[in-house]
Each structure stands twice: as C-alpha cells, then as structure tokens.
PDB file of N, CA and C in Angstrom:
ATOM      1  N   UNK A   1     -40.516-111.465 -62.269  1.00  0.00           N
ATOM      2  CA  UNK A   1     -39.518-112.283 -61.597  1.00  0.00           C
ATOM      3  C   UNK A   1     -38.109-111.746 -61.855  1.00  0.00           C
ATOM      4  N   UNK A   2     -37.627-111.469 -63.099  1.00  0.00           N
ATOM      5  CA  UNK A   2     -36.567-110.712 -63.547  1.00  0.00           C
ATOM      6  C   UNK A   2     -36.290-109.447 -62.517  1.00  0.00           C
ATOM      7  N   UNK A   3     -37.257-108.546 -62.418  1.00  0.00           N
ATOM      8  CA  UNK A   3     -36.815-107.208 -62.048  1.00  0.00           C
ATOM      9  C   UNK A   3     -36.834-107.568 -60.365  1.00  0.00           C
ATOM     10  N   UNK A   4     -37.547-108.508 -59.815  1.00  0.00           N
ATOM     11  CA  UNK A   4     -37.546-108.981 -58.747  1.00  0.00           C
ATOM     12  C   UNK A   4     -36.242-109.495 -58.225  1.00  0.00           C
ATOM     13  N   UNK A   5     -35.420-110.257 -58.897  1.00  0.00           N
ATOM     14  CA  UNK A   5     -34.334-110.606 -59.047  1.00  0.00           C
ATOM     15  C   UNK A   5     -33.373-109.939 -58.956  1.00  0.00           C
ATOM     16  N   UNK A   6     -33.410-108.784 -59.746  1.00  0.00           N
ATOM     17  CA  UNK A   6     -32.402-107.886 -60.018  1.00  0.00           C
ATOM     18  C   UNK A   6     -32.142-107.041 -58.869  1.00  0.00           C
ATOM     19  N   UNK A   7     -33.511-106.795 -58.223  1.00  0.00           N
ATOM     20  CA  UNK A   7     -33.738-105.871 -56.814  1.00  0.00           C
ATOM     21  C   UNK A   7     -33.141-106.949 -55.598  1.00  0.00           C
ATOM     22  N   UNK A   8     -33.597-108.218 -56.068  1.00  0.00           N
ATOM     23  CA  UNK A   8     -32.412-109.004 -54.534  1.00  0.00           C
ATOM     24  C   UNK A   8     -30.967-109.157 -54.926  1.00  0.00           C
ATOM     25  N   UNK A   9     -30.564-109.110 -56.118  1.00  0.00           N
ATOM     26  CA  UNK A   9     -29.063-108.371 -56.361  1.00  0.00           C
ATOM     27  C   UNK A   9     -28.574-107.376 -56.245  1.00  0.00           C
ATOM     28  N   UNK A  10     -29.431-106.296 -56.488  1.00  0.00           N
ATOM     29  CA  UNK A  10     -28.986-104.898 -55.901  1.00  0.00           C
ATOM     30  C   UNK A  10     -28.579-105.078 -54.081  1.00  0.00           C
ATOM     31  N   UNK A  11     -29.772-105.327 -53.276  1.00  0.00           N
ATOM     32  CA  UNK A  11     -29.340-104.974 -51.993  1.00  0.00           C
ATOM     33  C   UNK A  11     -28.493-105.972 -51.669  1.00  0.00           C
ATOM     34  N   UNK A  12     -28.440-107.389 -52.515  1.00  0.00           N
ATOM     35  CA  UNK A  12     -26.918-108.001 -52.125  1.00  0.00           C
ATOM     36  C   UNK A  12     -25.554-107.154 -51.903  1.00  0.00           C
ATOM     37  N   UNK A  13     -25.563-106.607 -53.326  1.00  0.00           N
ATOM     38  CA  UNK A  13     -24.428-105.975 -52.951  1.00  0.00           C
ATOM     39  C   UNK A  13     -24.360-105.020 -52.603  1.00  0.00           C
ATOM     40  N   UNK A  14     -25.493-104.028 -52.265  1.00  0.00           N
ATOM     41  CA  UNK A  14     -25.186-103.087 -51.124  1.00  0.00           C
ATOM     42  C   UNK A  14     -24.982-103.586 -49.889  1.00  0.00           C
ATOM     43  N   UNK A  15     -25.673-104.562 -48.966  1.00  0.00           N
ATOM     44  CA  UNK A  15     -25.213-105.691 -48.258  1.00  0.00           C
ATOM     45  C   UNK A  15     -23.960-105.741 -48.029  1.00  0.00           C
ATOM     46  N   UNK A  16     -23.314-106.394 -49.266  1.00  0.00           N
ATOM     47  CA  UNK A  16     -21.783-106.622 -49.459  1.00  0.00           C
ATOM     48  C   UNK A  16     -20.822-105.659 -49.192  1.00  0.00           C
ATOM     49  N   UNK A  17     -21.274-104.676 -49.631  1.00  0.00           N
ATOM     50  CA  UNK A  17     -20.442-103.296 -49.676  1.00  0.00           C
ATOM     51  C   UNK A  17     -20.406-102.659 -48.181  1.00  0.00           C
ATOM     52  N   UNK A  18     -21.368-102.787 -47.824  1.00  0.00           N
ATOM     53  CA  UNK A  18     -21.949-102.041 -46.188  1.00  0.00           C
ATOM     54  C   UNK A  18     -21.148-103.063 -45.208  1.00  0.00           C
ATOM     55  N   UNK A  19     -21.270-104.534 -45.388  1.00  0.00           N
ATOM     56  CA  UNK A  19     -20.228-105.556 -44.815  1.00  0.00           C
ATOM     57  C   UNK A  19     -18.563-105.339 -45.082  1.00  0.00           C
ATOM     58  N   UNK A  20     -18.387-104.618 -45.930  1.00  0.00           N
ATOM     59  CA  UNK A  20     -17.614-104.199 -46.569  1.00  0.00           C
ATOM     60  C   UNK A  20     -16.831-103.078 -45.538  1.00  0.00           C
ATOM     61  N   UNK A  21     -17.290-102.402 -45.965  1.00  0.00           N
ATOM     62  CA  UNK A  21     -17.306-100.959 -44.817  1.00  0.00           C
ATOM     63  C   UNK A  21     -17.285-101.370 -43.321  1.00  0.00           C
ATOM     64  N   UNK A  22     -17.888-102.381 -42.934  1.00  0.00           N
ATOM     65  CA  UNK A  22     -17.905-102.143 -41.319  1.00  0.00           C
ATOM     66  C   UNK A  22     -16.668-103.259 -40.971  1.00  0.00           C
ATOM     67  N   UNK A  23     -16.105-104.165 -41.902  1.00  0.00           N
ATOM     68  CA  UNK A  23     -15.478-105.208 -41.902  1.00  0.00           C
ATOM     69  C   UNK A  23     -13.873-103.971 -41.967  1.00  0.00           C
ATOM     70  N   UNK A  24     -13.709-103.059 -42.645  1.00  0.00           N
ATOM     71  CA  UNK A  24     -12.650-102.185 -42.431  1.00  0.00           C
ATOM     72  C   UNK A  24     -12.634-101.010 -41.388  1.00  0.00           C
ATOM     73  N   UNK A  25     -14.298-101.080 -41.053  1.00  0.00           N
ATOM     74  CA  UNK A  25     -14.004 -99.892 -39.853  1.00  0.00           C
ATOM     75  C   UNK A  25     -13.482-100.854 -38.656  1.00  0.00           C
ATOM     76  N   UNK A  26     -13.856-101.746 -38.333  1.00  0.00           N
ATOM     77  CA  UNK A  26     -13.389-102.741 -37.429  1.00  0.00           C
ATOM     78  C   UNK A  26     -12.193-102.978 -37.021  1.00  0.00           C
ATOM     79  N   UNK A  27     -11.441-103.123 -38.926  1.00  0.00           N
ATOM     80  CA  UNK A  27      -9.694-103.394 -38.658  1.00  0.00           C
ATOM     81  C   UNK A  27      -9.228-102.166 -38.253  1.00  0.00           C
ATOM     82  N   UNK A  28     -10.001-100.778 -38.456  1.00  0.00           N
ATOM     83  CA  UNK A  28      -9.304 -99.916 -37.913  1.00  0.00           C
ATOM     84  C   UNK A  28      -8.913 -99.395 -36.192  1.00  0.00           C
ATOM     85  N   UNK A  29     -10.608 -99.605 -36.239  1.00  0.00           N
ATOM     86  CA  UNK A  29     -10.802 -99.760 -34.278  1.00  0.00           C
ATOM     87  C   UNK A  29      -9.893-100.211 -33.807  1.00  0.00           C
ATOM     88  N   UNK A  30      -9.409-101.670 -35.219  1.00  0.00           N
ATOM     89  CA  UNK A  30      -8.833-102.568 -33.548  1.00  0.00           C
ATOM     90  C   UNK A  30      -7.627-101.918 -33.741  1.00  0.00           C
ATOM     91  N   UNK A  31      -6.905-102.002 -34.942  1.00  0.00           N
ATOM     92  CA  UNK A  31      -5.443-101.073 -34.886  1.00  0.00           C
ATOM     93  C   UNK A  31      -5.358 -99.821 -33.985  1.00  0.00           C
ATOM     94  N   UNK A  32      -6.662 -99.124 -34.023  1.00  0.00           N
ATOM     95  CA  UNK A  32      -6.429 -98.053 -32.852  1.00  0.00           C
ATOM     96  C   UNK A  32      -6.292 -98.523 -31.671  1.00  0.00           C
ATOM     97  N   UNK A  33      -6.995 -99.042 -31.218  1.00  0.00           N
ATOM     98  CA  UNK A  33      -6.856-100.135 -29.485  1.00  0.00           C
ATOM     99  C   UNK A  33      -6.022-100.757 -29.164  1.00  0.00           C
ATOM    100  N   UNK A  34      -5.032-100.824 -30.381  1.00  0.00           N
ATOM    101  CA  UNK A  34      -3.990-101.640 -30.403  1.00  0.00           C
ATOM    102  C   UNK A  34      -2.728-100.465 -30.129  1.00  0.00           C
ATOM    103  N   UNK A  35      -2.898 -99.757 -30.900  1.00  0.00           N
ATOM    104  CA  UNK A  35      -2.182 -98.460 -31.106  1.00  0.00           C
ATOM    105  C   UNK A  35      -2.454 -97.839 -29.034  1.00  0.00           C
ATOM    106  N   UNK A  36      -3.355 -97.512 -28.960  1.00  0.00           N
ATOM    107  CA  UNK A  36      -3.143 -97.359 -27.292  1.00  0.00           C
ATOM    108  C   UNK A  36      -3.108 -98.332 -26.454  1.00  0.00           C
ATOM    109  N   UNK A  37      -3.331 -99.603 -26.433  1.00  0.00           N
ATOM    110  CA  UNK A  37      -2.810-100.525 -25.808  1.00  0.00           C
ATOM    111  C   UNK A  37      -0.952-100.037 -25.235  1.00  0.00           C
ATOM    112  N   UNK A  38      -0.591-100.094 -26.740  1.00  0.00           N
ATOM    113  CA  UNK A  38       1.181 -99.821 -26.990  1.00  0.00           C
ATOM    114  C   UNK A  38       1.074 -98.502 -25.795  1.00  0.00           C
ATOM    115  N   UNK A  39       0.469 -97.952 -26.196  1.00  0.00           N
ATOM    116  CA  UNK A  39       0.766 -96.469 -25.534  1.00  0.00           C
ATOM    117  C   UNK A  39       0.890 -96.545 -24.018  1.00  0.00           C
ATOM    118  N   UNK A  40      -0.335 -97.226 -23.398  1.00  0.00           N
ATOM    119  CA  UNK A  40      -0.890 -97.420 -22.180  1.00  0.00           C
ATOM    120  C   UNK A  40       0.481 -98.706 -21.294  1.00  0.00           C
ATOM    121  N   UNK A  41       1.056 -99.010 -22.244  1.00  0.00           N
ATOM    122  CA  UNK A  41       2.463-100.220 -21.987  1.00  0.00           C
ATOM    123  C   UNK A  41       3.292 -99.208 -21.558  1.00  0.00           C
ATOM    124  N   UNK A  42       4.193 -97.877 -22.866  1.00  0.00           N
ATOM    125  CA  UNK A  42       4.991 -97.748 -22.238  1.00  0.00           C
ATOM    126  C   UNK A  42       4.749 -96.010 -21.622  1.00  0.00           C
ATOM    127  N   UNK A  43       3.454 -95.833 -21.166  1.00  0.00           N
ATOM    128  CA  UNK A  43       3.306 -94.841 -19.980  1.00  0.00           C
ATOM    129  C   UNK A  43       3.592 -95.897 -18.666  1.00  0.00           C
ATOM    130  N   UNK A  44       2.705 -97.006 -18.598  1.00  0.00           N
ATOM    131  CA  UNK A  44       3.247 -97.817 -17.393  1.00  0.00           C
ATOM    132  C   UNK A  44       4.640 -97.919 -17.365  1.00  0.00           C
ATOM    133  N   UNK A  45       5.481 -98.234 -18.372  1.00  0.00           N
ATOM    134  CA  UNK A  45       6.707 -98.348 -17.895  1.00  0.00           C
ATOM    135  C   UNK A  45       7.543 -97.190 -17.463  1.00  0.00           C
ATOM    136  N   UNK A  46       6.912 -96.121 -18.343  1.00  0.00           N
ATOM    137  CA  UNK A  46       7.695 -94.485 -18.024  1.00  0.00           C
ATOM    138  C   UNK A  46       7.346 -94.449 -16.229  1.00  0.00           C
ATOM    139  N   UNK A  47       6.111 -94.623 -15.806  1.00  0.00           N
ATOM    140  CA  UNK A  47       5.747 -94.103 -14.524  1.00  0.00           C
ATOM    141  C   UNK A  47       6.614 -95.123 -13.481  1.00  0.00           C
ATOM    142  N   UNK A  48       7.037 -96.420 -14.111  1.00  0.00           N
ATOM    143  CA  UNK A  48       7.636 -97.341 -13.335  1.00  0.00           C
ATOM    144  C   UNK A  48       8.886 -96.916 -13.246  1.00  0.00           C
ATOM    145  N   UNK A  49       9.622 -96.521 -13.938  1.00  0.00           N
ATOM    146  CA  UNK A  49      10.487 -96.156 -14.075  1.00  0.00           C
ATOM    147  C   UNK A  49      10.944 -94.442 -13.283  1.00  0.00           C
ATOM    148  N   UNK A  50      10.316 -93.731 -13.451  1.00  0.00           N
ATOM    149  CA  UNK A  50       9.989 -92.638 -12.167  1.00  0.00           C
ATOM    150  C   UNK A  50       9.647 -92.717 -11.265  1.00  0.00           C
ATOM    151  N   UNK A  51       8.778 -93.698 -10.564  1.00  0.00           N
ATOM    152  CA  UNK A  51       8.598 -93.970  -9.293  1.00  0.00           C
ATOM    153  C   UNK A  51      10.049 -94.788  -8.692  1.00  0.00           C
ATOM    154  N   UNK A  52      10.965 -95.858 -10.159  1.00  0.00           N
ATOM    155  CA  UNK A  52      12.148 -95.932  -8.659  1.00  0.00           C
ATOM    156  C   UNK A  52      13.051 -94.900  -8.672  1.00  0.00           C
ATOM    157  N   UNK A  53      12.691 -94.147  -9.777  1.00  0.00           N
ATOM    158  CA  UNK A  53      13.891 -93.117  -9.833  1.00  0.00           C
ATOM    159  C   UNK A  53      13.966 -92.278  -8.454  1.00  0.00           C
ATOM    160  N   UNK A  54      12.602 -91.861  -7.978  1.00  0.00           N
ATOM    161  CA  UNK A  54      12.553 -90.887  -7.022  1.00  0.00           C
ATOM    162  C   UNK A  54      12.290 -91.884  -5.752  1.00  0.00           C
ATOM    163  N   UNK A  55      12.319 -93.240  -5.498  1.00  0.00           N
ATOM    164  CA  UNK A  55      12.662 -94.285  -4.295  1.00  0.00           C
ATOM    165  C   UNK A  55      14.175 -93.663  -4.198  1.00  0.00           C
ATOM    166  N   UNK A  56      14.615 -94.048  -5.483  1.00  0.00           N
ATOM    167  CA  UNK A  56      16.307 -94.261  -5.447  1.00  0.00           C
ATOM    168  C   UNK A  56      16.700 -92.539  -5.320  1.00  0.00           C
ATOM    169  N   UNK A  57      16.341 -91.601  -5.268  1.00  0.00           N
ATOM    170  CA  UNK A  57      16.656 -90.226  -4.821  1.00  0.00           C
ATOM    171  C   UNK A  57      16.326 -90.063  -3.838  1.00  0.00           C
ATOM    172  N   UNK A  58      14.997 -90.428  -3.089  1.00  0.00           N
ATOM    173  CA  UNK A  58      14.525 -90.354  -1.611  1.00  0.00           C
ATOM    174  C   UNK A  58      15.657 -91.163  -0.848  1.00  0.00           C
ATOM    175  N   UNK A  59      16.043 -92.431  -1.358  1.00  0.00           N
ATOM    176  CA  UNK A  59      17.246 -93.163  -0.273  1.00  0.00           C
ATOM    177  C   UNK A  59      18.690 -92.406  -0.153  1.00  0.00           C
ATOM    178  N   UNK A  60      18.742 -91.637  -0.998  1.00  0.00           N
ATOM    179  CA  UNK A  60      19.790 -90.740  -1.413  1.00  0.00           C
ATOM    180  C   UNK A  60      19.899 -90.050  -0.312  1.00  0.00           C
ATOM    181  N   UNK A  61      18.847 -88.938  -0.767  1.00  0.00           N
ATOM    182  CA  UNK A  61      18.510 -87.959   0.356  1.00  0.00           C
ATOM    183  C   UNK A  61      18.749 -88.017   2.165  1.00  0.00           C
ATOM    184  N   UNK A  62      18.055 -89.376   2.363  1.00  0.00           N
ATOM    185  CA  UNK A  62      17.847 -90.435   3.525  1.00  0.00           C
ATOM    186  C   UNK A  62      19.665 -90.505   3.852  1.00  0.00           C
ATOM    187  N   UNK A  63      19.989 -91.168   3.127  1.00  0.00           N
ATOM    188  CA  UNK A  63      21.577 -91.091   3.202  1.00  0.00           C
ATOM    189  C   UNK A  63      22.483 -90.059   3.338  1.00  0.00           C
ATOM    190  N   UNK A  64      22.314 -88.928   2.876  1.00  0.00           N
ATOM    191  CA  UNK A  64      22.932 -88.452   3.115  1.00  0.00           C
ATOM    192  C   UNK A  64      22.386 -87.345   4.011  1.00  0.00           C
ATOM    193  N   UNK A  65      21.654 -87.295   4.513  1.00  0.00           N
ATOM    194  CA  UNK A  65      20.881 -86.273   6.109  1.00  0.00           C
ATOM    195  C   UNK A  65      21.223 -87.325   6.719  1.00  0.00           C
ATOM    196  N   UNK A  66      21.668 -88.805   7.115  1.00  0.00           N
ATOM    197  CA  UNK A  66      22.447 -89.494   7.948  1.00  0.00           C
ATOM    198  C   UNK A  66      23.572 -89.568   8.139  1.00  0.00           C
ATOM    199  N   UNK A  67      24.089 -89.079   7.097  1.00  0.00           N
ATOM    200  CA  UNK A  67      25.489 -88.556   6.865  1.00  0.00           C
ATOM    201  C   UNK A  67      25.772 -87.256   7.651  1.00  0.00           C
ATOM    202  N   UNK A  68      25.208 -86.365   6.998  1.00  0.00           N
ATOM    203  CA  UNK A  68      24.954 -84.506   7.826  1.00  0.00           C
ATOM    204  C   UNK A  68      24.647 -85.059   9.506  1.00  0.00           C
ATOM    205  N   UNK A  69      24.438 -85.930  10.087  1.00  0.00           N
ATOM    206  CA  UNK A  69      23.856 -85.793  11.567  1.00  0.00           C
ATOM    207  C   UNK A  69      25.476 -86.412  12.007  1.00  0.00           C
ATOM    208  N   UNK A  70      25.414 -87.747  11.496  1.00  0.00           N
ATOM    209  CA  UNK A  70      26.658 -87.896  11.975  1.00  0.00           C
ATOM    210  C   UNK A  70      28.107 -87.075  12.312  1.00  0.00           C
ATOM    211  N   UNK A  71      27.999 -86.259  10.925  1.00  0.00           N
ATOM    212  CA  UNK A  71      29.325 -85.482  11.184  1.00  0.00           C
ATOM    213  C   UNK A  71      28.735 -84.211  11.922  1.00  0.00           C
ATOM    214  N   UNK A  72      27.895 -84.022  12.016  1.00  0.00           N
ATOM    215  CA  UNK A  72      27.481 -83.026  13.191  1.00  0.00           C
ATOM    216  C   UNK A  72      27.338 -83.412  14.673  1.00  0.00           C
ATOM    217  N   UNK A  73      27.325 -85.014  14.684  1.00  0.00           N
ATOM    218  CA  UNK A  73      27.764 -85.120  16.048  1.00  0.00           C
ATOM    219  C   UNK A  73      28.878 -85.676  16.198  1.00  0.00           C
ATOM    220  N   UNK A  74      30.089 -85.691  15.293  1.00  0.00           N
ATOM    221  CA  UNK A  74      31.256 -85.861  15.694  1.00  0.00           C
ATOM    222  C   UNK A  74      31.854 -84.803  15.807  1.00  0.00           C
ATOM    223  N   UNK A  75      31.151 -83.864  15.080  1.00  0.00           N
ATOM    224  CA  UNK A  75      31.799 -82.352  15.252  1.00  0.00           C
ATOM    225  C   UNK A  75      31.704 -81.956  16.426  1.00  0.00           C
ATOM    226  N   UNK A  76      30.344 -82.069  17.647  1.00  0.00           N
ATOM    227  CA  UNK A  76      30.031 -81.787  18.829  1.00  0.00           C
ATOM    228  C   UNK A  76      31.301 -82.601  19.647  1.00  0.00           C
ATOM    229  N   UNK A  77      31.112 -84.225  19.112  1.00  0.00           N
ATOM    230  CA  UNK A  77      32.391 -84.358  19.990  1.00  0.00           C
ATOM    231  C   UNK A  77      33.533 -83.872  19.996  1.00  0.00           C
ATOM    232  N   UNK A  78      33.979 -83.108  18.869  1.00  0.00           N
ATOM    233  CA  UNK A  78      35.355 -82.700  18.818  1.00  0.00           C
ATOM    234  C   UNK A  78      35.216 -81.315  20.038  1.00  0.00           C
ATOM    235  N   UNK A  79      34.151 -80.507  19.463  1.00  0.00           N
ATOM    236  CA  UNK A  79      34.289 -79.870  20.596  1.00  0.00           C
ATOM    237  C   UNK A  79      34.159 -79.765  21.687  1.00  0.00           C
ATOM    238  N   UNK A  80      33.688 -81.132  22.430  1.00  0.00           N
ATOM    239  CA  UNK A  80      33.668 -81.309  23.490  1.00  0.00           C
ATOM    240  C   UNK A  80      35.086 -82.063  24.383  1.00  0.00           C
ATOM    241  N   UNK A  81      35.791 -82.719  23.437  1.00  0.00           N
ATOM    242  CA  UNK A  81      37.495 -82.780  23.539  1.00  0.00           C
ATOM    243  C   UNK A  81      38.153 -81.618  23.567  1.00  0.00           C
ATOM    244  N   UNK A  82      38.069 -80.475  22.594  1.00  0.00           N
ATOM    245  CA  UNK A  82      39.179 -80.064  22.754  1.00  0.00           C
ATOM    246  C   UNK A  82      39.100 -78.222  22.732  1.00  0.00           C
ATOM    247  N   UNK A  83      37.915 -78.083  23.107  1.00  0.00           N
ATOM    248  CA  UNK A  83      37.251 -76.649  23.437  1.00  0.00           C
ATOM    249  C   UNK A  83      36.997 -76.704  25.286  1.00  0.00           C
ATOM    250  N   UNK A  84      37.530 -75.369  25.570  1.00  0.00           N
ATOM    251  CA  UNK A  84      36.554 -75.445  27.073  1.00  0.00           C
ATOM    252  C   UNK A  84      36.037 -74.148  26.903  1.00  0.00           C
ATOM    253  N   UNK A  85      35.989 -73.426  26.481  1.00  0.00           N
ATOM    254  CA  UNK A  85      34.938 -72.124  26.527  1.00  0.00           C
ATOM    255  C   UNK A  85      34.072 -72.115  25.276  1.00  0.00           C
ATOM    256  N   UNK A  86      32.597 -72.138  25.574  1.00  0.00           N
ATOM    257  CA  UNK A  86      32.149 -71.864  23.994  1.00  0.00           C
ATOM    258  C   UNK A  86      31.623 -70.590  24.145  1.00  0.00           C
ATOM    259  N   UNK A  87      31.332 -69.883  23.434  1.00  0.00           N
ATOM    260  CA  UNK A  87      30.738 -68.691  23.160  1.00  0.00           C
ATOM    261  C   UNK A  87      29.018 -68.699  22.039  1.00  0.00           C
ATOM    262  N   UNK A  88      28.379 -68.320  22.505  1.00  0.00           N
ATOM    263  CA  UNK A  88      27.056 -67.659  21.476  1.00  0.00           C
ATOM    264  C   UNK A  88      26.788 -66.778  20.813  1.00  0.00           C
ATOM    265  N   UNK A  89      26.664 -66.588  19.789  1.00  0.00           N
ATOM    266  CA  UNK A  89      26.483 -65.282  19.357  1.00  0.00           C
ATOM    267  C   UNK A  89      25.581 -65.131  18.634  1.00  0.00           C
ATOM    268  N   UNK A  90      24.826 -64.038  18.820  1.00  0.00           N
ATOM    269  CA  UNK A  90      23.320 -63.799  18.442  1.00  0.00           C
ATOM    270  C   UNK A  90      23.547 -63.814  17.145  1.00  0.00           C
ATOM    271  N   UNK A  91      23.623 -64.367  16.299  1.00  0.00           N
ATOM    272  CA  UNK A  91      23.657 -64.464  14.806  1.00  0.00           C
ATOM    273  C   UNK A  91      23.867 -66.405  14.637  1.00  0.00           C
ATOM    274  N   UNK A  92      23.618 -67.107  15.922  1.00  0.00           N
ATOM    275  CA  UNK A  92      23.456 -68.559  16.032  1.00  0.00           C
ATOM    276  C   UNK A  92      24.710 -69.139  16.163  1.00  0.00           C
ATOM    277  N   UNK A  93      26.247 -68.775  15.330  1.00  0.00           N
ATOM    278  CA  UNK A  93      27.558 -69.402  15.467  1.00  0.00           C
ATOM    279  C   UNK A  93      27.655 -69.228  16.421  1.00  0.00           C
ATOM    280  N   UNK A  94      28.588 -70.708  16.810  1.00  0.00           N
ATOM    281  CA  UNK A  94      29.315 -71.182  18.178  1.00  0.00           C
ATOM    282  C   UNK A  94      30.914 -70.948  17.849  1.00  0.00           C
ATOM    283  N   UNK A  95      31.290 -70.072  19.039  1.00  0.00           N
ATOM    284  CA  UNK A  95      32.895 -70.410  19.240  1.00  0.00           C
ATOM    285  C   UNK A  95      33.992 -70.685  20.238  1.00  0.00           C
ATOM    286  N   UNK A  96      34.859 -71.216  20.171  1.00  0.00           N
ATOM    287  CA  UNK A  96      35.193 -72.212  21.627  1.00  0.00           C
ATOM    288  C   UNK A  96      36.783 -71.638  21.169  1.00  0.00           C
ATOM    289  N   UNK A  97      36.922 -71.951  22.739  1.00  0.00           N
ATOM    290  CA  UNK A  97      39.066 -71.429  22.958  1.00  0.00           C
ATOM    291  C   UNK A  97      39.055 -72.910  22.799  1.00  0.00           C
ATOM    292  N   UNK A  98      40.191 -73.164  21.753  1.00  0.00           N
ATOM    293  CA  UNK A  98      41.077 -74.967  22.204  1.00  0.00           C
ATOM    294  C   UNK A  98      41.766 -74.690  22.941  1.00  0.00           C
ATOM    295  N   UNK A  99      41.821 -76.354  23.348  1.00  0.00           N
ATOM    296  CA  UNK A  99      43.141 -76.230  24.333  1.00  0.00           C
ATOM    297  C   UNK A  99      44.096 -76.283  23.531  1.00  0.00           C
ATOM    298  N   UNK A 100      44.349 -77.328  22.547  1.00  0.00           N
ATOM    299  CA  UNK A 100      45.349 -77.151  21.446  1.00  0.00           C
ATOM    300  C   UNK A 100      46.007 -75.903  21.127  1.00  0.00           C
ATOM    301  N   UNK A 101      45.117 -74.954  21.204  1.00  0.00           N
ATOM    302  CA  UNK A 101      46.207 -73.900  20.916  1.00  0.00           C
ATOM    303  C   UNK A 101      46.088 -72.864  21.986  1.00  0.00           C
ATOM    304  N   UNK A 102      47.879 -72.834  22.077  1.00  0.00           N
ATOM    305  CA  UNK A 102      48.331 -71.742  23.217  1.00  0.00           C
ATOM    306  C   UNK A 102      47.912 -70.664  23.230  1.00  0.00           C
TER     307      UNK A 102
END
C-alpha cells in the first residue's frame, strides 16, 4: 500500500509539472497572438493610411491635368484673338504673326 502510494504521488506530480508546462506554454501562445494581433492592427493602419495617401495624390494629379487642359485652352484662345497666321513645323511647334505686333 505504501509503495502504491508513493507511485500515485509520483505521477501526481509529474501530472502537476506537465500541467505546469502546458499552463506556461499557453501564456506564451497567447502573448504571441497577442503580439500579432498588435502587428496585424498597425499593418491595417499603415495600409489605411497609404491607400488615402495615394486617393489624396491621384486627386492631385486629377487636379492638376485639369489645370494643364484649361490653360491649354486658354492658350488656344489667345491665339485665336490675337494670331492670324499659324505656322507648323515638322518638329510639332506652332507659330503665329500677332496682330499686336507691328
């Protein structure tokens, strides 16, 4: 009965010890899951944060090629005020006599 005894105290506390062990591998898991949780937060916010960056550069862009058309067609109107000859030249530039000048 003694040595019987002694043998259900032994695997108690190997038991204990092994509960032991999986009771700290656990806290570690979760600190890791926890640890990329954090991570997986601020990649979402990095990517949130680059996606308006390049909204807010695309409206840029947008803006200002609306800009470039405009003054390219006020430029047409100017020369259509105050040019009467235009010229072509195989290298694509346009050039016009003003009337403005004598």
């Amino acid at each position: 009965l003694y040595r019987l005894s002694c043998t259900l105290y032994r695997l108690s506390c190997t038991l204990y010890r092994l509960s032991c062990t999986l009771y700290r591998l656990s806290c570690t898991l979760y600190r890791l899951s926890c640890t990329l949780y954090r991570l997986s937060c601020t990649l979402y916010r990095l990517s949130c944060t680059l996606y308006r960056l390049s909204l807010t550069l695309y409206r840029l862009s947008c803006t200002l090629y609306r800009l470039s058309c405009t003054l390219y067609r006020l430029s047409c109107t100017l020369d259509r005020l105050f040019c009467h000859v235009n010229t072509f030249h195989a290298s694509g530039s346009i050039s016009c006599t003003c009337n403005l000048i004598p």
